[in-house]
N, C-alpha and C. Protein backbone atom coordinates (compact mmCIF):
# COMPACT_ATOMS: atom_id res chain seq x y z
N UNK A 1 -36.42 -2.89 11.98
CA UNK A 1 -35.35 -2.70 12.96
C UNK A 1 -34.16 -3.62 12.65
N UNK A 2 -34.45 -4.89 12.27
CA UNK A 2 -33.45 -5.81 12.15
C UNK A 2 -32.97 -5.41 10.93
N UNK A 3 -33.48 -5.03 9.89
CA UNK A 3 -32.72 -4.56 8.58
C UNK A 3 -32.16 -3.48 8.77
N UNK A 4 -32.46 -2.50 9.29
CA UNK A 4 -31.64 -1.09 9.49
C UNK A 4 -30.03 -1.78 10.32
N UNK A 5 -30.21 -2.55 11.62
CA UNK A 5 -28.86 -3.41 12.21
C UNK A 5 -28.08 -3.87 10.83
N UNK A 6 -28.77 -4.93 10.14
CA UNK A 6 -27.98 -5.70 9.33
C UNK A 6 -27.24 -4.61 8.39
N UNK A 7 -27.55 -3.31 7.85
CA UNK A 7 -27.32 -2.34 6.48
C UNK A 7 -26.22 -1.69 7.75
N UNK A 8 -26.29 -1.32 9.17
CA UNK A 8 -25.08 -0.67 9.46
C UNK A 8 -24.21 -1.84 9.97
N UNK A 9 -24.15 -2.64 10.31
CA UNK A 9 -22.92 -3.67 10.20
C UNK A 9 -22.36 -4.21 8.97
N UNK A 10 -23.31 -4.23 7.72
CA UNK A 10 -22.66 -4.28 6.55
C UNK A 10 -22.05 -3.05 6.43
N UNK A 11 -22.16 -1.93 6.58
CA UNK A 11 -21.35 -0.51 6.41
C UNK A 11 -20.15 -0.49 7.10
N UNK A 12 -20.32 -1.21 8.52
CA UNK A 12 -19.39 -1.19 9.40
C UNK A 12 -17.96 -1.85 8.61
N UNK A 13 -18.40 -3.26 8.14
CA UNK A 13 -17.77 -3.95 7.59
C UNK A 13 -17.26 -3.43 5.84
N UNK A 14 -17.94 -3.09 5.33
CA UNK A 14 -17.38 -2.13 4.50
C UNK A 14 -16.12 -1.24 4.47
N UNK A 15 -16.54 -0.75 5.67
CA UNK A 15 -15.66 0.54 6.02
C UNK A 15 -14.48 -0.22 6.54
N UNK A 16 -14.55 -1.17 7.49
CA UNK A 16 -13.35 -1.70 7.84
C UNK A 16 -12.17 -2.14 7.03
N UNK A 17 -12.89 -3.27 6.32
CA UNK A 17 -12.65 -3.72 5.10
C UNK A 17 -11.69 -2.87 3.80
N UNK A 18 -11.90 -1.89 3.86
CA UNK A 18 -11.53 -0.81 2.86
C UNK A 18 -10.12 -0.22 3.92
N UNK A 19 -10.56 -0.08 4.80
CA UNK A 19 -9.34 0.90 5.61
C UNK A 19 -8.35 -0.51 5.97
N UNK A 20 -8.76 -1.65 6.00
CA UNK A 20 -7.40 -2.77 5.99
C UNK A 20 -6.81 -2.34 4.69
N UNK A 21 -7.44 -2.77 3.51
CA UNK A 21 -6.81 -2.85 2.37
C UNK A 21 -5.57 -1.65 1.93
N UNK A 22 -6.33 -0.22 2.57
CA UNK A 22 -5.61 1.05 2.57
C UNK A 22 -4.17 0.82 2.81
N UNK A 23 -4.30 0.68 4.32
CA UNK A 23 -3.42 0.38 4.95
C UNK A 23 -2.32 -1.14 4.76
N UNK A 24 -2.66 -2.35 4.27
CA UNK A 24 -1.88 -3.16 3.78
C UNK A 24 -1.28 -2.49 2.12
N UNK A 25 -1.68 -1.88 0.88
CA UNK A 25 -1.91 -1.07 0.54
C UNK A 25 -0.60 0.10 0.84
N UNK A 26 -0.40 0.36 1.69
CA UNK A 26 0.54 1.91 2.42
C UNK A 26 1.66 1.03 3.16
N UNK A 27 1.63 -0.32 3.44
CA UNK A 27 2.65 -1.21 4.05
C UNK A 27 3.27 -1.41 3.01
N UNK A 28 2.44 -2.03 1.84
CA UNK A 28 3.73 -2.45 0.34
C UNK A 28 4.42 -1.41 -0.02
N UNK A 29 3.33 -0.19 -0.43
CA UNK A 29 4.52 0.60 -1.04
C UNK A 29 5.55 0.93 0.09
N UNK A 30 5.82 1.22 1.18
CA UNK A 30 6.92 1.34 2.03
C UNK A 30 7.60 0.06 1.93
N UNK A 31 7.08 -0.79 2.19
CA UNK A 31 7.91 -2.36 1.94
C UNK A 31 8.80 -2.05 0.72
N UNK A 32 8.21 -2.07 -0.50
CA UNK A 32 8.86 -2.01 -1.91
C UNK A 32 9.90 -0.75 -1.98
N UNK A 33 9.79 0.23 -1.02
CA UNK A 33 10.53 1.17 -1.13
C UNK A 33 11.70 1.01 -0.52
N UNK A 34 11.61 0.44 0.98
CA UNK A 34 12.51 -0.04 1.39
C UNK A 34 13.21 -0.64 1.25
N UNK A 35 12.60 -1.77 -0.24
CA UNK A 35 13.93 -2.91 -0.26
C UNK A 35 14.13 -2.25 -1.29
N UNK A 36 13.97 -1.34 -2.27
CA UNK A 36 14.76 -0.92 -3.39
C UNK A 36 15.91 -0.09 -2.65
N UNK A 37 15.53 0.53 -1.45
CA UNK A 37 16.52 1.42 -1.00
C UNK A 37 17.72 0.59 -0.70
N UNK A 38 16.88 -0.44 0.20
CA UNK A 38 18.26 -1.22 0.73
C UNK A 38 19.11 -1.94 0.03
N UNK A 39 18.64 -1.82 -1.38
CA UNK A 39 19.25 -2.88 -2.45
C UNK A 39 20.25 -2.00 -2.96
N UNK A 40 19.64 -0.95 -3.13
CA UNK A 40 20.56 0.12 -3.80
C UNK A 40 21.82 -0.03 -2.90
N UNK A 41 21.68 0.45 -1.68
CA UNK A 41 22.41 0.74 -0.72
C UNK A 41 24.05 -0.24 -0.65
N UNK A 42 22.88 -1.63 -0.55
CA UNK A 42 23.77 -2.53 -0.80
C UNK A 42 24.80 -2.99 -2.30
N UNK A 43 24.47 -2.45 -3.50
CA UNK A 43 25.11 -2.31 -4.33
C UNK A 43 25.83 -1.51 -4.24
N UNK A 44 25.53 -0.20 -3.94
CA UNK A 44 27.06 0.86 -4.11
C UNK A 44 27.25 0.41 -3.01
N UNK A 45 27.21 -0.09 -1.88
CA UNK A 45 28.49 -0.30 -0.82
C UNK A 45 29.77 -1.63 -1.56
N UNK A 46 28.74 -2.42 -1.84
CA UNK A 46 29.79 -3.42 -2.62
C UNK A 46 30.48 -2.93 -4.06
N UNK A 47 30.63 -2.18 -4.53
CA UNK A 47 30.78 -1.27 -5.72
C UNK A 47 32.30 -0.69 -5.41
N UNK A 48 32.08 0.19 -3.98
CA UNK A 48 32.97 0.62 -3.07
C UNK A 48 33.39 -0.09 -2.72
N UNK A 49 33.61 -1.06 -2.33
CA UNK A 49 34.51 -2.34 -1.95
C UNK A 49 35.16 -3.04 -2.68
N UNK A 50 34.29 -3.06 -3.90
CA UNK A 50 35.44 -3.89 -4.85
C UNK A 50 36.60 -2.98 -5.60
N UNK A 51 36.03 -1.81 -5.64
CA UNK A 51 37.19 -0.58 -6.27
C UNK A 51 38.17 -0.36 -5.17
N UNK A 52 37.86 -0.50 -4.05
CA UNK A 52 38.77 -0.06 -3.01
C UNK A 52 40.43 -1.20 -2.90
């Protein structure tokens, strides 16, 4: 009984474990996307400003 508990809280924790990583994981690439966007963004605006 006590080993069958311990094998589904290790699963539990498994599973958790994996779906953080996913998800921190799915935060970077949006992170990294975002600041390339905003970098971009911010270069051609200053681009446009200095030609203007």
């Amino acid at each position: 009984m006590k080993v069958k508990v311990m094998g589904g809280f290790l699963a539990w924790f498994l599973v958790s474990f994996l779906l953080s990583i996913a998800a921190l994981s799915v935060m970077m690439l949006y992170a990294s996307t975002y600041v390339e966007a905003a970098s971009y963004i911010d270069a051609s605006h200053l681009i446009t400003m200095s030609s203007s």
